[in-house]
PDB file of N, CA and C in Angstrom:
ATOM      1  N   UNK A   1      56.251  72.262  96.384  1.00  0.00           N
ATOM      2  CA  UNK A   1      56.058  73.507  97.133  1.00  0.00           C
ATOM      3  C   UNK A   1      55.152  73.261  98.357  1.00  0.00           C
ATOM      4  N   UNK A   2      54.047  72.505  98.079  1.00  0.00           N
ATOM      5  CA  UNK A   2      53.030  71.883  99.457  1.00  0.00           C
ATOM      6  C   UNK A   2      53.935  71.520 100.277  1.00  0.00           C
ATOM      7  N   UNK A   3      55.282  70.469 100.169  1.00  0.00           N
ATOM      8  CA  UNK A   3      56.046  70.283 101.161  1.00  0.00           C
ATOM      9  C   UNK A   3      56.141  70.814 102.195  1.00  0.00           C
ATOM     10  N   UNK A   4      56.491  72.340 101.844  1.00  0.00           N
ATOM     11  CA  UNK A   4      57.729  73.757 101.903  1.00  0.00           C
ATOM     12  C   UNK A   4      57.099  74.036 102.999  1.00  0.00           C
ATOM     13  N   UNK A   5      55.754  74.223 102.412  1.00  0.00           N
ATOM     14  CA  UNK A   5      54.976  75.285 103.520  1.00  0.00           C
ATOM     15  C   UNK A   5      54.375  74.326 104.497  1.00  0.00           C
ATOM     16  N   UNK A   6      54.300  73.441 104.824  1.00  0.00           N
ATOM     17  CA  UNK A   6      54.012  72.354 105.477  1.00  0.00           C
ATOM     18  C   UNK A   6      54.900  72.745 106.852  1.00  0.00           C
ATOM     19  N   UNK A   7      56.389  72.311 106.542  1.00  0.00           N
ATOM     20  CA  UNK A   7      57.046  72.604 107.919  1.00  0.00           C
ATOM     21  C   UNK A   7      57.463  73.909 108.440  1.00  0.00           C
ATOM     22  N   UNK A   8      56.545  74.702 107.439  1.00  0.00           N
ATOM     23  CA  UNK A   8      56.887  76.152 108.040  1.00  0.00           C
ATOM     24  C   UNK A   8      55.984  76.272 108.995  1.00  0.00           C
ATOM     25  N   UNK A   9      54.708  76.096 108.751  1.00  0.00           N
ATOM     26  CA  UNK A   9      53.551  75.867 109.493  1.00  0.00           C
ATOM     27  C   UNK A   9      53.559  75.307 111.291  1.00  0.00           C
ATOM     28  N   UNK A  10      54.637  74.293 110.973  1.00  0.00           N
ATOM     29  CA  UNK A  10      54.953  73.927 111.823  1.00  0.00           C
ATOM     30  C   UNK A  10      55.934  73.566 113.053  1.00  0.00           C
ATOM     31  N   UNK A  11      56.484  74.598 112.120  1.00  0.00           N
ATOM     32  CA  UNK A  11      57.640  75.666 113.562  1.00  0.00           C
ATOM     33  C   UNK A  11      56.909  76.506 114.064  1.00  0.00           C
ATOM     34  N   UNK A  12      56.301  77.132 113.521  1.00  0.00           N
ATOM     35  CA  UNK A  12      55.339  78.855 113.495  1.00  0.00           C
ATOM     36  C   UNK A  12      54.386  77.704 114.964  1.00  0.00           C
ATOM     37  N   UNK A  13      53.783  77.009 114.799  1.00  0.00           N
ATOM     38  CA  UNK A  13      53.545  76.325 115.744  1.00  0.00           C
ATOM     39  C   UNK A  13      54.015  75.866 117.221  1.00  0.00           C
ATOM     40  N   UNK A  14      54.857  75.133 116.404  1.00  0.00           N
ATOM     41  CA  UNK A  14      56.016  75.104 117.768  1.00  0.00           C
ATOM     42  C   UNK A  14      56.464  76.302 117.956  1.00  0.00           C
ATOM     43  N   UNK A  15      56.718  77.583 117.912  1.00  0.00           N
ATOM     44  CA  UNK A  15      57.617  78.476 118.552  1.00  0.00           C
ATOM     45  C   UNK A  15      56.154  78.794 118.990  1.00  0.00           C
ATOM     46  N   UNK A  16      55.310  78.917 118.907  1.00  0.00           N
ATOM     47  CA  UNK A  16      54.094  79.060 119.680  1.00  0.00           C
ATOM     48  C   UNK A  16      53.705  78.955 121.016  1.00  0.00           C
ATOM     49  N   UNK A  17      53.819  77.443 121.344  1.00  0.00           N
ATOM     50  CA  UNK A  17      54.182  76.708 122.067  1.00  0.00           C
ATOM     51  C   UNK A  17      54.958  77.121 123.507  1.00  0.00           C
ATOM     52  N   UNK A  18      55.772  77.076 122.648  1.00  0.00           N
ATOM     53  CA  UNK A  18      57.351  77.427 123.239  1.00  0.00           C
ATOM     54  C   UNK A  18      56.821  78.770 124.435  1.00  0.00           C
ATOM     55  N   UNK A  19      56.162  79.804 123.400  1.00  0.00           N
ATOM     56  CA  UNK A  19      56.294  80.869 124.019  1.00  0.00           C
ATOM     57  C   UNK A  19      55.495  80.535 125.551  1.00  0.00           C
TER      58      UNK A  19
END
């Protein structure tokens, strides 16, 4: 489950970014 939320973290990031 640590995986999971790992690369969620790190879109939420990148679309951050992005913006």
């Amino acid at each position: 489950k640590s995986g999971s939320s790992r690369p969620l973290l790190l879109s939420l990031g990148l679309k951050d970014h992005s913006s």
